[in-house]
Protein backbone atom coordinates (compact mmCIF):
# COMPACT_ATOMS: atom_id res chain seq x y z
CA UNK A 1 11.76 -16.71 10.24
CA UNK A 2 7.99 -15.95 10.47
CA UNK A 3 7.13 -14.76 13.84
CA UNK A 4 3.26 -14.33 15.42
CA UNK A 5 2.27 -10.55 16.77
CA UNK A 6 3.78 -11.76 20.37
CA UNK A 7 6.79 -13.07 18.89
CA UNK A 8 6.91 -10.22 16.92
CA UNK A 9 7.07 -7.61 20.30
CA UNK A 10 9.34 -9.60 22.08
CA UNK A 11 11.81 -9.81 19.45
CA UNK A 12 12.22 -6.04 19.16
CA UNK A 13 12.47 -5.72 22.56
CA UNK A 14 15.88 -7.52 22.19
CA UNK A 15 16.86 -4.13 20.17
CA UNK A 16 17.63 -0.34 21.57
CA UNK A 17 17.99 2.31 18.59
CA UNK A 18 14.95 0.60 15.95
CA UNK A 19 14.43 2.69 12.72
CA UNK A 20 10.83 1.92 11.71
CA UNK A 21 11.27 2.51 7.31
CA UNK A 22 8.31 3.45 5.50
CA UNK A 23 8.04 2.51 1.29
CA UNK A 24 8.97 5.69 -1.08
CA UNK A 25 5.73 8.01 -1.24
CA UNK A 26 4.51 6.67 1.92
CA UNK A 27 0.69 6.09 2.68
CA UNK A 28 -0.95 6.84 5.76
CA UNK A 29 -0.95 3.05 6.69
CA UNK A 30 2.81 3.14 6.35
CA UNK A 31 2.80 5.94 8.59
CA UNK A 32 0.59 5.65 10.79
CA UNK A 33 2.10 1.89 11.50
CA UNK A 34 5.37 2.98 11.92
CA UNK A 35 4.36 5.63 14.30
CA UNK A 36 2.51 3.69 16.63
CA UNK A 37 5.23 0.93 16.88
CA UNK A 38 7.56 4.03 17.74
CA UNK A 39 5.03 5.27 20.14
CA UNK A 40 4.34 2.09 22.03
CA UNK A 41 8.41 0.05 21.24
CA UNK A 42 10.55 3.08 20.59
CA UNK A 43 12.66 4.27 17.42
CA UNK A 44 12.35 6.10 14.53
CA UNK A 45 10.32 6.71 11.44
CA UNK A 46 12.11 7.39 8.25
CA UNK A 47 11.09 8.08 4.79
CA UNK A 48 12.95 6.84 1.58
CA UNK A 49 11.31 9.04 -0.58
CA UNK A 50 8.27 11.32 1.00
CA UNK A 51 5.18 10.51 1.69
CA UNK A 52 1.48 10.95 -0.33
CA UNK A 53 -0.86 14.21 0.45
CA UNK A 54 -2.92 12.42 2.79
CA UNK A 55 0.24 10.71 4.66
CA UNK A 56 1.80 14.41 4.95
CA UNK A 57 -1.38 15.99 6.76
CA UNK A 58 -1.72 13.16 8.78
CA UNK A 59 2.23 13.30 9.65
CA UNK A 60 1.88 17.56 10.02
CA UNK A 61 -1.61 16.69 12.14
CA UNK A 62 0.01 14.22 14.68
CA UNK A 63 3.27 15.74 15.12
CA UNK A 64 5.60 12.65 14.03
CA UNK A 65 9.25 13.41 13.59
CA UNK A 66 10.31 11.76 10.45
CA UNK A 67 13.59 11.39 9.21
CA UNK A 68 14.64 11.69 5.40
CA UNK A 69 16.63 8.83 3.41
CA UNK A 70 18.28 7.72 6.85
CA UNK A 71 21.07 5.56 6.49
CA UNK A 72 20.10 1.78 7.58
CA UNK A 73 24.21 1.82 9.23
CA UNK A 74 22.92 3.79 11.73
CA UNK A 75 20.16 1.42 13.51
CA UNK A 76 20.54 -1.94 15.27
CA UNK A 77 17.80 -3.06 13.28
CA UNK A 78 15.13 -1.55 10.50
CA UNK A 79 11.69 -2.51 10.85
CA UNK A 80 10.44 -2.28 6.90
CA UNK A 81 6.83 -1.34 7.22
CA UNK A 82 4.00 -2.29 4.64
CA UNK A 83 6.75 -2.63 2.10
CA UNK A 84 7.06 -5.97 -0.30
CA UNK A 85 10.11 -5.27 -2.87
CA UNK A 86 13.24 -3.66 -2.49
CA UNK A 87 12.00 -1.37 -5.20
CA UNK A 88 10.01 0.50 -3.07
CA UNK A 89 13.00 1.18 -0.66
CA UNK A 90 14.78 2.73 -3.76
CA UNK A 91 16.98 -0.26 -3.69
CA UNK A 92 18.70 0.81 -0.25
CA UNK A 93 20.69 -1.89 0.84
CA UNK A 94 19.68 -3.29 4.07
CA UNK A 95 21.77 -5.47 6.46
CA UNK A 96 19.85 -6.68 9.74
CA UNK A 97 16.33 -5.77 9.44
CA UNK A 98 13.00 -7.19 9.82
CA UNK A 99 9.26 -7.04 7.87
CA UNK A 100 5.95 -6.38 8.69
CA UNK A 101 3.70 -6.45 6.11
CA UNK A 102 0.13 -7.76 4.33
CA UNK A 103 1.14 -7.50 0.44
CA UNK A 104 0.09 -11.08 -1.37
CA UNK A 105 3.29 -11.42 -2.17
CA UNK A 106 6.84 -10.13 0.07
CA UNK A 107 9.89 -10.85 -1.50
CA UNK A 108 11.74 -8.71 1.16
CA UNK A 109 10.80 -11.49 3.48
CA UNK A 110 13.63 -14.16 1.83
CA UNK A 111 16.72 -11.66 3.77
CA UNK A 112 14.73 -10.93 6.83
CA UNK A 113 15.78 -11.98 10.30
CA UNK A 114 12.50 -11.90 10.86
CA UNK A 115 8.81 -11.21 9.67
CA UNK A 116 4.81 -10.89 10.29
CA UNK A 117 3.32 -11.45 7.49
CA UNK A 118 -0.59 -11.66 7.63
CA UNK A 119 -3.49 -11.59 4.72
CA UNK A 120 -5.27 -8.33 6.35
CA UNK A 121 -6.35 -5.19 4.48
CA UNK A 122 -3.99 -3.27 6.00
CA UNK A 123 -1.08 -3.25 8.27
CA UNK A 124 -2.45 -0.59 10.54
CA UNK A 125 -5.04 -3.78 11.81
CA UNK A 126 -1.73 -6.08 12.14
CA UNK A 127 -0.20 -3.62 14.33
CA UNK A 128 -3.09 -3.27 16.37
CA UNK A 129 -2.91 -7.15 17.17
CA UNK A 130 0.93 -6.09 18.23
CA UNK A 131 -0.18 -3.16 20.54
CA UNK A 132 -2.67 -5.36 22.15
CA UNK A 133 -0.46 -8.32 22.19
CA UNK A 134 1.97 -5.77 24.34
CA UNK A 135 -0.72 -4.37 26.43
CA UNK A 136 -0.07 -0.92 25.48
CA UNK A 137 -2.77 1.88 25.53
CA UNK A 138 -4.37 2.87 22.01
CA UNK A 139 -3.98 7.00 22.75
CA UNK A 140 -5.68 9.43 21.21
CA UNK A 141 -2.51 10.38 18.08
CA UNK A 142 -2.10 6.68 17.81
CA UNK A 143 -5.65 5.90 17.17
CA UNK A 144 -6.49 8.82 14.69
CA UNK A 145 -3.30 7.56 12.65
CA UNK A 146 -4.11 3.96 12.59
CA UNK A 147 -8.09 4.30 11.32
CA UNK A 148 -6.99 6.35 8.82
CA UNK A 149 -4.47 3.82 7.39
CA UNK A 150 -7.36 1.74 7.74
CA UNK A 151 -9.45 3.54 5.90
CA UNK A 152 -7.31 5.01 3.36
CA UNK A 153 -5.67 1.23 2.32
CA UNK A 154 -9.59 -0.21 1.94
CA UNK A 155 -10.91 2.44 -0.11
CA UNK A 156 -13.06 3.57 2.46
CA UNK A 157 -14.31 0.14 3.38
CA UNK A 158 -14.68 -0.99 0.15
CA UNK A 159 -12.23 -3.85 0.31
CA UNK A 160 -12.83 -4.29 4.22
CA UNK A 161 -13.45 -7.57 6.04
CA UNK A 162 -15.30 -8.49 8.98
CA UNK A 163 -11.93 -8.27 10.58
CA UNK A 164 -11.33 -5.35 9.81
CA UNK A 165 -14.32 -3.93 11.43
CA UNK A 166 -13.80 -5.85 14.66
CA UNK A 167 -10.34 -4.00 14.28
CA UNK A 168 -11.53 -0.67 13.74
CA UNK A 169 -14.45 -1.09 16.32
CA UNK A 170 -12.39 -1.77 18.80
CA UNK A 171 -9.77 0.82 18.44
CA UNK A 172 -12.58 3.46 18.69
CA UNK A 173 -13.95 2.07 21.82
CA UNK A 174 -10.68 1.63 23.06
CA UNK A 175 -9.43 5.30 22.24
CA UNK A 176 -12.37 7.85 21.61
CA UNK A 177 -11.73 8.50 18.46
CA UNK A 178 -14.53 9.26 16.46
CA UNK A 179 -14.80 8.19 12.96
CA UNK A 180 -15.97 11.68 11.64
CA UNK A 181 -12.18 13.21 12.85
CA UNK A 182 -10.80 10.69 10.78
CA UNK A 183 -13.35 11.93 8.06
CA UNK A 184 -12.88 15.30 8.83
CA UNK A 185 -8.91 14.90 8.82
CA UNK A 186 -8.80 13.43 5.02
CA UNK A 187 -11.17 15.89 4.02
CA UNK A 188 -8.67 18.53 5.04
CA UNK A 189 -6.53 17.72 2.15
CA UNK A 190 -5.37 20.40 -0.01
CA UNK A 191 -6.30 19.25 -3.83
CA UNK A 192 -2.99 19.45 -6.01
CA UNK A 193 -3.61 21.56 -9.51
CA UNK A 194 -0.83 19.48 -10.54
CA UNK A 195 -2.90 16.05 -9.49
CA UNK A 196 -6.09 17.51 -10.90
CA UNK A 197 -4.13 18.08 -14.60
CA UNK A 198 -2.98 14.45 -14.47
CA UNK A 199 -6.37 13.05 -14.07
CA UNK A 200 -7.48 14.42 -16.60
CA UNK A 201 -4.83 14.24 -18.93
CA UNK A 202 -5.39 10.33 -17.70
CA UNK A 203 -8.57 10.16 -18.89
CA UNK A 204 -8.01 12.07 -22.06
CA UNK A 205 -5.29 9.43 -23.04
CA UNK A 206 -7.41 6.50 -22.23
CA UNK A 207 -7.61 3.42 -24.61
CA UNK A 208 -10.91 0.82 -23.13
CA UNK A 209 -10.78 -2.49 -24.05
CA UNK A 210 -14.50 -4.27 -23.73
CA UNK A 211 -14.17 -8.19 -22.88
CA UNK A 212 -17.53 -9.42 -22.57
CA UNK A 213 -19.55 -7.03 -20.23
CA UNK A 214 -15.79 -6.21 -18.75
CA UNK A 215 -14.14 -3.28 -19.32
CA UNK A 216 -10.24 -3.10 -18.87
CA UNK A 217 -8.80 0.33 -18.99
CA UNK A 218 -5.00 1.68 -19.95
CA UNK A 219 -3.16 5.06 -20.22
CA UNK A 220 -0.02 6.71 -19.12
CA UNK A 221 0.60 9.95 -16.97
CA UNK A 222 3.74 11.52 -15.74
CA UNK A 223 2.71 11.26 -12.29
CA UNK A 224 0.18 10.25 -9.44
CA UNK A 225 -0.31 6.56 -11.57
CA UNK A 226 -1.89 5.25 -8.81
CA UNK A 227 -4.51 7.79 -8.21
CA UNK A 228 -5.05 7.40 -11.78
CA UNK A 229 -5.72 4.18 -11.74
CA UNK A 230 -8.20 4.46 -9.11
CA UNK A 231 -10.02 7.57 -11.11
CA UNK A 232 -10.66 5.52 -13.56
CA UNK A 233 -12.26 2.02 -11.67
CA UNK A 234 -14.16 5.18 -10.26
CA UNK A 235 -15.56 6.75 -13.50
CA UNK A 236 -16.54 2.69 -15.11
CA UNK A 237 -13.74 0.95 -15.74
CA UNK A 238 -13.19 -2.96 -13.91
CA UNK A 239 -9.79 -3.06 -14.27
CA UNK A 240 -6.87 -0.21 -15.02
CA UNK A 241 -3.30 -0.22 -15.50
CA UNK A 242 -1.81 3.08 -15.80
CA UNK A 243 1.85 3.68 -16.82
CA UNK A 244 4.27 6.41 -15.81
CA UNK A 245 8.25 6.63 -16.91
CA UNK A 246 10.94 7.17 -14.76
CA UNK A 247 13.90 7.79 -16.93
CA UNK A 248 14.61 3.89 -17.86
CA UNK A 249 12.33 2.48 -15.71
CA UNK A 250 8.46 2.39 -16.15
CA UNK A 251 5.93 1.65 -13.45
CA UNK A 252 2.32 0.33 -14.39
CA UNK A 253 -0.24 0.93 -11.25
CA UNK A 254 -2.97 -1.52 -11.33
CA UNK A 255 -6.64 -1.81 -9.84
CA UNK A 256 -9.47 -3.54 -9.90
CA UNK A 257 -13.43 -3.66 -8.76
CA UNK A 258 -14.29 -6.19 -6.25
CA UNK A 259 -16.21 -8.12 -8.91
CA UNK A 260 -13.38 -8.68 -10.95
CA UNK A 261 -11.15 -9.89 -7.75
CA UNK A 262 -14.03 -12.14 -7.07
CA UNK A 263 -13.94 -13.12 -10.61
CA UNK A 264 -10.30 -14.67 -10.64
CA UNK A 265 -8.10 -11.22 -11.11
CA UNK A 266 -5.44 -11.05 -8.59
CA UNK A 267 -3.42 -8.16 -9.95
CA UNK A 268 -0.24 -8.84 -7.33
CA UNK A 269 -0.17 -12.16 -8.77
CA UNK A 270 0.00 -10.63 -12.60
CA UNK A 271 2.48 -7.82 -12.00
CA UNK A 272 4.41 -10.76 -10.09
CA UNK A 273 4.56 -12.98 -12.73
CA UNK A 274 5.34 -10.40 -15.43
CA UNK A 275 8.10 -8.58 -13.16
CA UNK A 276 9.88 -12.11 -13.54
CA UNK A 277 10.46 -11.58 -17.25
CA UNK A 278 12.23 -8.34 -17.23
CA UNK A 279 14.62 -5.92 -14.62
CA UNK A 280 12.39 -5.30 -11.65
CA UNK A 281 9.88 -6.19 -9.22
CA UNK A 282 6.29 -6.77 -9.00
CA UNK A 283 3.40 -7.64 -6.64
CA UNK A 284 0.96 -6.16 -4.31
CA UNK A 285 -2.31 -6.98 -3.70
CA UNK A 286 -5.45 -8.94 -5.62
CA UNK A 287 -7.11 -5.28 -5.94
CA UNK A 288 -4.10 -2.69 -6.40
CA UNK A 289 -0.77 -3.44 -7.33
CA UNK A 290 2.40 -2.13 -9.35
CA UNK A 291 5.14 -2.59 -11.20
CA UNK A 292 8.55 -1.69 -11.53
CA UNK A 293 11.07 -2.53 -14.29
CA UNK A 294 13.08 -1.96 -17.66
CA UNK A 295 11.10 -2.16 -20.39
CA UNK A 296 8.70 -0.98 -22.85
CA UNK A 297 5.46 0.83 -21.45
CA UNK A 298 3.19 -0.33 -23.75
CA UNK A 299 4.73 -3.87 -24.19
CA UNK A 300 3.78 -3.85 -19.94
CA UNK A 301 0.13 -2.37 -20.16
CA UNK A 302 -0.29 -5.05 -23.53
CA UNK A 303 0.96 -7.88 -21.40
CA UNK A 304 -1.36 -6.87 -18.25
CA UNK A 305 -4.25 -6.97 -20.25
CA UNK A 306 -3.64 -9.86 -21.84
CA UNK A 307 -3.41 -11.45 -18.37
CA UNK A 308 -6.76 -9.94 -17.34
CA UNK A 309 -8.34 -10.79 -20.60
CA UNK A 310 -7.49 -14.46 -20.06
CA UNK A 311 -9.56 -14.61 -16.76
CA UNK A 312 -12.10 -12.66 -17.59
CA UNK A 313 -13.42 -13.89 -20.75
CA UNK A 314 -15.27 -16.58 -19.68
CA UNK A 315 -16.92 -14.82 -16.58
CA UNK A 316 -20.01 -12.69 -16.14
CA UNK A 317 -19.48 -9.51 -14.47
CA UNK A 318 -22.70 -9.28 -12.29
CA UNK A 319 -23.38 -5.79 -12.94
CA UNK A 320 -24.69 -6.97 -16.25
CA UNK A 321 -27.14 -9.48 -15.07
């Protein structure tokens, strides 16, 4: 049953001992979401499977007391934060729980006993509308976590809204919080050698297909596939799918410039529709998305651009005019 950000609160209010369960290799909007519904409800946070560099400052900067692969037995209900497959849970299985979310596509939503689902850029803003639904106070930990999910799951504004201004606006004129300490906070992140390598090695092993004034990007990596993919929309490519193995699965991490969204690409939509072929799940949003399933890497990076090639080929990409 889809519920609104009121119906949302009072629902877990019918609940005592809530475990709030963050996607394997959280983000900081996972986090931070999942912390201030703890904060301002009660519960838990727990991680499937870690959380990101930024995600771990921000968890070592605000003090929050995660648990590690906690056992869904042990909770009246799990709240599954900005999470849309199963997949990204590790497959746990999961018997009375609940979604919040802002993926294009949730198909953890079919099983819930309940969900908010809205199209916002991130679910830190969603929450917000919950807090204020509630009435509680944005404090200071809260805040800081929250605007940096914000600003980590737009690209630093680059996929923001007008709503998700108002949103951030208001929590710093609600809390204090400056944007610079969220600023200063990312910039605090160690760089990982181990990252660095892969980027590189990324680019190194990159193939560039030109469609028109496009250009559509692929290579594989061990790890950190979806930083990759980002590196390179950041060094010219419009779209990128990069491809990492996991013994007999593969994941392919997708993104895209905001031309090419505007253009027609909705990657969710494509990893979506190719998931449905093979052993796995797909989806996420128009911009960034991913893919999980049994297959052949390159048959998966051939069939993405494909996809993207279809849309594309008839438009103008207006950094060419």
């Amino acid at each position: 049953m889809q519920v609104d950000e009121a119906g949302f609160y009072n629902r877990l209010l019918d609940y005592h001992n809530i475990l709030y369960l963050c996607h394997r290799n959280a983000d900081p909007d996972a986090i931070s979401s999942a912390f201030a519904l703890s904060e301002a409800v009660g519960g838990k946070v727990g991680l499937v499977d870690g959380c990101n560099r930024v995600a771990t400052l921000l968890v070592d900067k605000l003090e929050i007391a995660v648990i590690n692969n906690p056992d869904p037995k042990d909770y009246d209900l799990v709240v599954v934060v900005d999470t849309s497959t199963s997949a990204q849970l590790n497959d746990i299985k999961l018997t009375n729980y609940c979604v919040v979310d802002h993926h294009a596509t949730t198909a953890l939503t079919e099983n819930a006993s309940f969900y908010l689902h809205r199209n916002a850029t991130s679910v830190a803003e969603i929450v917000y509308d919950v807090l204020i639904c509630m009435g509680a106070p944005i404090m200071h930990r809260m805040a800081l976590g929250l605007m940096t999910g914000i600003v980590t799951d737009t690209g630093h504004f680059k996929h923001a809204t007008s709503r998700t201004f108002k949103t951030f606006s208001e929590i710093i004129d609600s809390s204090g919080v400056e944007y610079a300490e969220v600023l200063d906070l990312m910039a605090s992140t160690p760089q990982d050698v181990s990252m660095r390598i892969a980027m590189l090695k990324t680019a190194s092993r990159a193939d560039v297909e030109r469609v028109g004034d496009w250009l559509v990007v692929t290579s594989n990596v061990s790890s950190f596939g979806g930083s990759a993919s980002s590196m390179l929309i950041n060094i010219g490519g419009d779209v990128a799918f990069v491809g990492t193995a996991r013994s007999d699965n593969i994941r392919v991490s997708g993104r895209a410039k905001r031309d090419a969204v505007n253009a027609g690409v909705n990657l969710g939509k494509i990893m979506e529709e190719i998931s449905s072929h093979y052993e796995g799940t797909g989806g996420g949003h128009a911009g960034a998305a991913g893919i999980d399933v049994v297959a052949d890497m390159d048959t998966i990076l051939f069939e993405c651009v494909e996809l993207v090639k279809e849309i594309l080929r008839t438009k103008k990409n207006p950094l060419s005019l």
